[in-house]
Each structure stands twice: as C-alpha cells, then as structure tokens.
C-alpha atoms as a PDB file:
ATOM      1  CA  UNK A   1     101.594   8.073 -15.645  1.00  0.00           C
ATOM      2  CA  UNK A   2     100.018   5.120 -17.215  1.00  0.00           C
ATOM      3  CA  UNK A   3      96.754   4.466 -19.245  1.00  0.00           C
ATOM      4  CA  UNK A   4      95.203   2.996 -16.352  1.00  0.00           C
ATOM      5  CA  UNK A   5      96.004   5.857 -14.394  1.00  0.00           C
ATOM      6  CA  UNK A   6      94.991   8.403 -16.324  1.00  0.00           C
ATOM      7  CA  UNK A   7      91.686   6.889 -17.384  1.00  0.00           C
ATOM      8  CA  UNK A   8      91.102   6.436 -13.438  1.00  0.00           C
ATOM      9  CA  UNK A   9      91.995   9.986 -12.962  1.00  0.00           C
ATOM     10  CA  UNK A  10      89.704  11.283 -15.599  1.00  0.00           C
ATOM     11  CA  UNK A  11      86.804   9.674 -14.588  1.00  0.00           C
ATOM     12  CA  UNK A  12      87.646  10.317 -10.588  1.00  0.00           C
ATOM     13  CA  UNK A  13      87.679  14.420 -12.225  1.00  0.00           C
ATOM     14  CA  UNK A  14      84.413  13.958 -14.007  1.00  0.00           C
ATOM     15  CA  UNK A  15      82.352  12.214 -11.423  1.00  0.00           C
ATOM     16  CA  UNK A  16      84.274  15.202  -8.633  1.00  0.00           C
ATOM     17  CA  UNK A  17      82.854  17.593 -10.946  1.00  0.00           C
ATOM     18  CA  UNK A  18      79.391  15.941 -11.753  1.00  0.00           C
ATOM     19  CA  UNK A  19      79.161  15.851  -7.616  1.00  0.00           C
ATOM     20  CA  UNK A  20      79.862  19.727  -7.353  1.00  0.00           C
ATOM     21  CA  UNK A  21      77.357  20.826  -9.979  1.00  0.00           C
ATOM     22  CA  UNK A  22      74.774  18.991  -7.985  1.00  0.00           C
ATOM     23  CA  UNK A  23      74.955  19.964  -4.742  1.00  0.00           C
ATOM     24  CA  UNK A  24      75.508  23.371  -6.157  1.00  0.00           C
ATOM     25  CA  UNK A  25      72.396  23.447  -7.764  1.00  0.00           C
ATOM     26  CA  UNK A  26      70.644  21.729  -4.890  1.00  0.00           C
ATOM     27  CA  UNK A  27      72.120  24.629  -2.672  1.00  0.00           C
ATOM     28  CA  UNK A  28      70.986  27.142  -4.737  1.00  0.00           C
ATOM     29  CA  UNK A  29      67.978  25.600  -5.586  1.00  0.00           C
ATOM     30  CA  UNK A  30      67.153  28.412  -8.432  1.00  0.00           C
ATOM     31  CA  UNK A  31      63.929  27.059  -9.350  1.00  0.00           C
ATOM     32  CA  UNK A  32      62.108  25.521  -6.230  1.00  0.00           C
ATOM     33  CA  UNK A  33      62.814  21.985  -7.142  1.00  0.00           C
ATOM     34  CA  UNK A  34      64.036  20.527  -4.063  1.00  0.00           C
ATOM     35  CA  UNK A  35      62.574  20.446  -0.477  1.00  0.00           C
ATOM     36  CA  UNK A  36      59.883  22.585   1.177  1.00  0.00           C
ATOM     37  CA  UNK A  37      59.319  26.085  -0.413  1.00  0.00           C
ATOM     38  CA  UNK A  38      55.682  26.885   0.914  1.00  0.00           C
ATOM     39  CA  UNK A  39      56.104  30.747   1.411  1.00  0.00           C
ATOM     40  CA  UNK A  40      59.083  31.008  -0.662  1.00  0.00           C
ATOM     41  CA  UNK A  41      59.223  33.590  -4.170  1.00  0.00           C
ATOM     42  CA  UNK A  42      61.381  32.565  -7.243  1.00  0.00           C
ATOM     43  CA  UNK A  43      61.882  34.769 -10.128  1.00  0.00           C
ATOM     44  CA  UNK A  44      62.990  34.443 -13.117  1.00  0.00           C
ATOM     45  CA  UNK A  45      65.804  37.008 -14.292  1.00  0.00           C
ATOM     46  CA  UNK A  46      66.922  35.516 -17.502  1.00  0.00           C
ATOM     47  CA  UNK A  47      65.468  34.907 -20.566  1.00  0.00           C
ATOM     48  CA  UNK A  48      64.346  31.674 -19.784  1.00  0.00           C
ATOM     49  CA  UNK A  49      60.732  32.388 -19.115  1.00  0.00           C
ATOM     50  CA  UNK A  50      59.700  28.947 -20.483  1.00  0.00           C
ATOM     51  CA  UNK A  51      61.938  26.869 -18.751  1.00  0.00           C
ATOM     52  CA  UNK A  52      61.586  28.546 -15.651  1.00  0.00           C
ATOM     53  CA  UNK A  53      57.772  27.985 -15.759  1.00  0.00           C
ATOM     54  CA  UNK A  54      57.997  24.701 -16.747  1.00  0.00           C
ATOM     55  CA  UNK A  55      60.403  24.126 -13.248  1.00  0.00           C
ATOM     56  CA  UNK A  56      58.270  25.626 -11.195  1.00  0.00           C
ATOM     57  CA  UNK A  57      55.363  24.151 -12.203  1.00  0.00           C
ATOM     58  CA  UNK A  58      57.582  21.128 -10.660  1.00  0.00           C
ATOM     59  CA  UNK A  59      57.126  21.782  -6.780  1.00  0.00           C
ATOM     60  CA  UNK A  60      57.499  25.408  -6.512  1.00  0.00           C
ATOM     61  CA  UNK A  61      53.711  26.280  -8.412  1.00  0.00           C
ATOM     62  CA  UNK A  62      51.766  23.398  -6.255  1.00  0.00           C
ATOM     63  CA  UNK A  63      53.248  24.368  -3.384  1.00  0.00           C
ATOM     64  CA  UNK A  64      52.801  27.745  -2.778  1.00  0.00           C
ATOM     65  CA  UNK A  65      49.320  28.270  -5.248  1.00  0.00           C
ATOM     66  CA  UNK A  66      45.866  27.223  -5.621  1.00  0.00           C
ATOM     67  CA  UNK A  67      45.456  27.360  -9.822  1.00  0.00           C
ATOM     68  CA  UNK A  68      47.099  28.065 -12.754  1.00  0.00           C
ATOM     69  CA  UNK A  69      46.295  30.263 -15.582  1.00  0.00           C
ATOM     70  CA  UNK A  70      47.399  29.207 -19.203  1.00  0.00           C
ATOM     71  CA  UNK A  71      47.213  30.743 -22.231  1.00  0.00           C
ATOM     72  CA  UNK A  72      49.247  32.398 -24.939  1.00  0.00           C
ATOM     73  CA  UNK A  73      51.691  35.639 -25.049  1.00  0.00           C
ATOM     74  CA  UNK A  74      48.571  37.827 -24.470  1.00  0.00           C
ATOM     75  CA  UNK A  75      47.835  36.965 -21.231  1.00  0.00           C
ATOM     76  CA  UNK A  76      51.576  36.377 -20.489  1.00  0.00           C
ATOM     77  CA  UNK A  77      51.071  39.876 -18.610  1.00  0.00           C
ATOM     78  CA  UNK A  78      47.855  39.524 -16.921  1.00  0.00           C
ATOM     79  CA  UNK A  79      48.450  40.440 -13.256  1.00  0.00           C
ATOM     80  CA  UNK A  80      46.701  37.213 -11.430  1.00  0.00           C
ATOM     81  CA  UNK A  81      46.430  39.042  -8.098  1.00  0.00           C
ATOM     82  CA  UNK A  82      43.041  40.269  -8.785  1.00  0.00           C
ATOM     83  CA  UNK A  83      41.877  36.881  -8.737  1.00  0.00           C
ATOM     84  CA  UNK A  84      40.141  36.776  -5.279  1.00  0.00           C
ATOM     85  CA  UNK A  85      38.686  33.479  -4.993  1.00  0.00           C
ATOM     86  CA  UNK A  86      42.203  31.434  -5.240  1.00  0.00           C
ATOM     87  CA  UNK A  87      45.978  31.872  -5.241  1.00  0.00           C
ATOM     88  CA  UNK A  88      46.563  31.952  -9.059  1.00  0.00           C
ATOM     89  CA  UNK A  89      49.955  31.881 -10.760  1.00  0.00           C
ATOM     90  CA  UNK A  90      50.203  32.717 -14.388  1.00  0.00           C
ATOM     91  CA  UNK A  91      51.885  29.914 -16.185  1.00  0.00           C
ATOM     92  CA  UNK A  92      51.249  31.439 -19.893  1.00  0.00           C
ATOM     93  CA  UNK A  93      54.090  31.474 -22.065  1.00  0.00           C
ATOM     94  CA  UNK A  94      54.839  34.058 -24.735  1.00  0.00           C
ATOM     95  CA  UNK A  95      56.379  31.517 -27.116  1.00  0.00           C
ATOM     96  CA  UNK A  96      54.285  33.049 -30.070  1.00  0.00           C
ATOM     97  CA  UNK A  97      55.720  36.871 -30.042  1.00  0.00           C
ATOM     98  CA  UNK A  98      58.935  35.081 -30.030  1.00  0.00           C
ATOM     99  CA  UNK A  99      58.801  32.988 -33.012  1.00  0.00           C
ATOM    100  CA  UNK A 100      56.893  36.093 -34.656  1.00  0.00           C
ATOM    101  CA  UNK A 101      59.579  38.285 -33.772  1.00  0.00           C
ATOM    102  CA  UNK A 102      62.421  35.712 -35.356  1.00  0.00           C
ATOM    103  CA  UNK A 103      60.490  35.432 -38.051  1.00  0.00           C
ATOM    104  CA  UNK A 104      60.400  39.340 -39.192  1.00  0.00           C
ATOM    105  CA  UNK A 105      64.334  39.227 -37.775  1.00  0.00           C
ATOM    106  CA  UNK A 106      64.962  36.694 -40.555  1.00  0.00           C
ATOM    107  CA  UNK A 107      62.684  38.311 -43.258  1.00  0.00           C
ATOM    108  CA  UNK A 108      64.707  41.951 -43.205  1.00  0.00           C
ATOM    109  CA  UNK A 109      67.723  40.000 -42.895  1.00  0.00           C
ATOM    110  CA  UNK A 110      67.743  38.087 -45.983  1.00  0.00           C
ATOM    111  CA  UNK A 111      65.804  40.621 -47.843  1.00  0.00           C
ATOM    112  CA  UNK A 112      64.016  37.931 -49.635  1.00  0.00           C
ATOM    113  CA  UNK A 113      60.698  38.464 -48.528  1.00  0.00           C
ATOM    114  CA  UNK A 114      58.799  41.167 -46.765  1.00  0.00           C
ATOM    115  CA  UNK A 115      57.471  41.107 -43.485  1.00  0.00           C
ATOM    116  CA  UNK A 116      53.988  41.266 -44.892  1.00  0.00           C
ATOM    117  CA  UNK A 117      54.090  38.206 -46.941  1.00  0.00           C
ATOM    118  CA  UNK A 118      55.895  36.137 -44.683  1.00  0.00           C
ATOM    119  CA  UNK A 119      53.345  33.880 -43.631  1.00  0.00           C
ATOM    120  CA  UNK A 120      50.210  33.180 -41.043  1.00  0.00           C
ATOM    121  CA  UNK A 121      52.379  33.374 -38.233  1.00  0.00           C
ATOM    122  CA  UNK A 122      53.074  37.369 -38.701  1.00  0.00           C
ATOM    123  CA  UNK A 123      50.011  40.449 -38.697  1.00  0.00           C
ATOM    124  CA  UNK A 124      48.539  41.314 -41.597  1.00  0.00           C
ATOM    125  CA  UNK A 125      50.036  45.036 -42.321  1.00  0.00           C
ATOM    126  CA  UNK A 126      47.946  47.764 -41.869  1.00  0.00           C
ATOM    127  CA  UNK A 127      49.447  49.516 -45.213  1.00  0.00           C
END
C-alpha cells in the first residue's frame, strides 16, 4: 500500500466513523435536540446534570414547558409541579455543592488546611 493510499484510507475511516456517531446520536436523540418532542420525557441518568440542562434547554425545555425556574443548588430539588399557573421545568443547577464538596475533598486530602479555614466558598463550622 502506498502513501496515497493509506492517507485516502484513513480519512475514508474517519469521515465512516464521524458519519456513524452522528446518526447514532441523532437516532438516539438522548437529549431532545433533534425533531419534534412535544409530549416526550428525557432524563438525565448520569452525572451530567449541567450539561443535560443546558441541552434541553435547546428544544426539549421550549417545547414541552411554559417557564423555567433558575436558581442555585438549593432549589435544584424544588418539585415544580405545584406550580399551577404554568408548565415549569426546573433548570437550577447545583454547581455550588459541587465545587464546595471538591473543595473539603482537597482540604483533608492534602492535610494542609482545615475544612474550616478553607475559604468563603465552604460553611462556617458550627464548632
């Protein structure tokens, strides 16, 4: 086989390849992106909570609701379906309790600070 060939090859394998991963993910269509989905539910299994929103909010959120609600981690879990007056989906994000959470992970891992004098970002300790 010659350069030429196997350069052509290569790139006929990549753009095969490239053309399989996206009608695979228009097929699936994980995250509402593509086509109608008026009536249809997504959910998001992995730990990609931000992501996810951020796709839905895409075609699957305008679609299928009436408003949003944002805010921070603590009304992440605020159950929208009391709302009565409009279809509500709850687009907060609970980015905060993450980084919080990394941030005492990294404190008792290096040992050189306590979680109580890490920062703003963490509680203040009840102690």
């Amino acid at each position: 086989m010659t350069s030429k060939q196997w350069i052509r090859n290569s790139l006929l394998a990549i753009v095969v390849c490239a053309g399989a991963g996206a009608a695979l993910n228009y097929r699936i269509n994980a995250f509402g992106l593509f086509g109608d989905v008026r009536g249809k539910v997504y959910r998001s299994y992995l730990n990609q909570d931000r992501e996810a929103k951020y796709l839905y909010s895409l075609n699957y959120i305008p679609s299928n609701f009436n408003g949003i609600l944002v805010g921070s981690s603590i009304s992440g879990n605020w159950d929208t379906g009391g709302i009565q007056s409009a279809r509500t989906y709850n687009l907060s994000s609970c980015c905060f309790a993450c980084i919080r959470a990394w941030f005492i992970l990294m404190a008792e891992e290096r040992h050189t600070c306590s979680p109580k004098t890490t920062g703003p970002l963490l509680a203040p300790s009840s102690s």
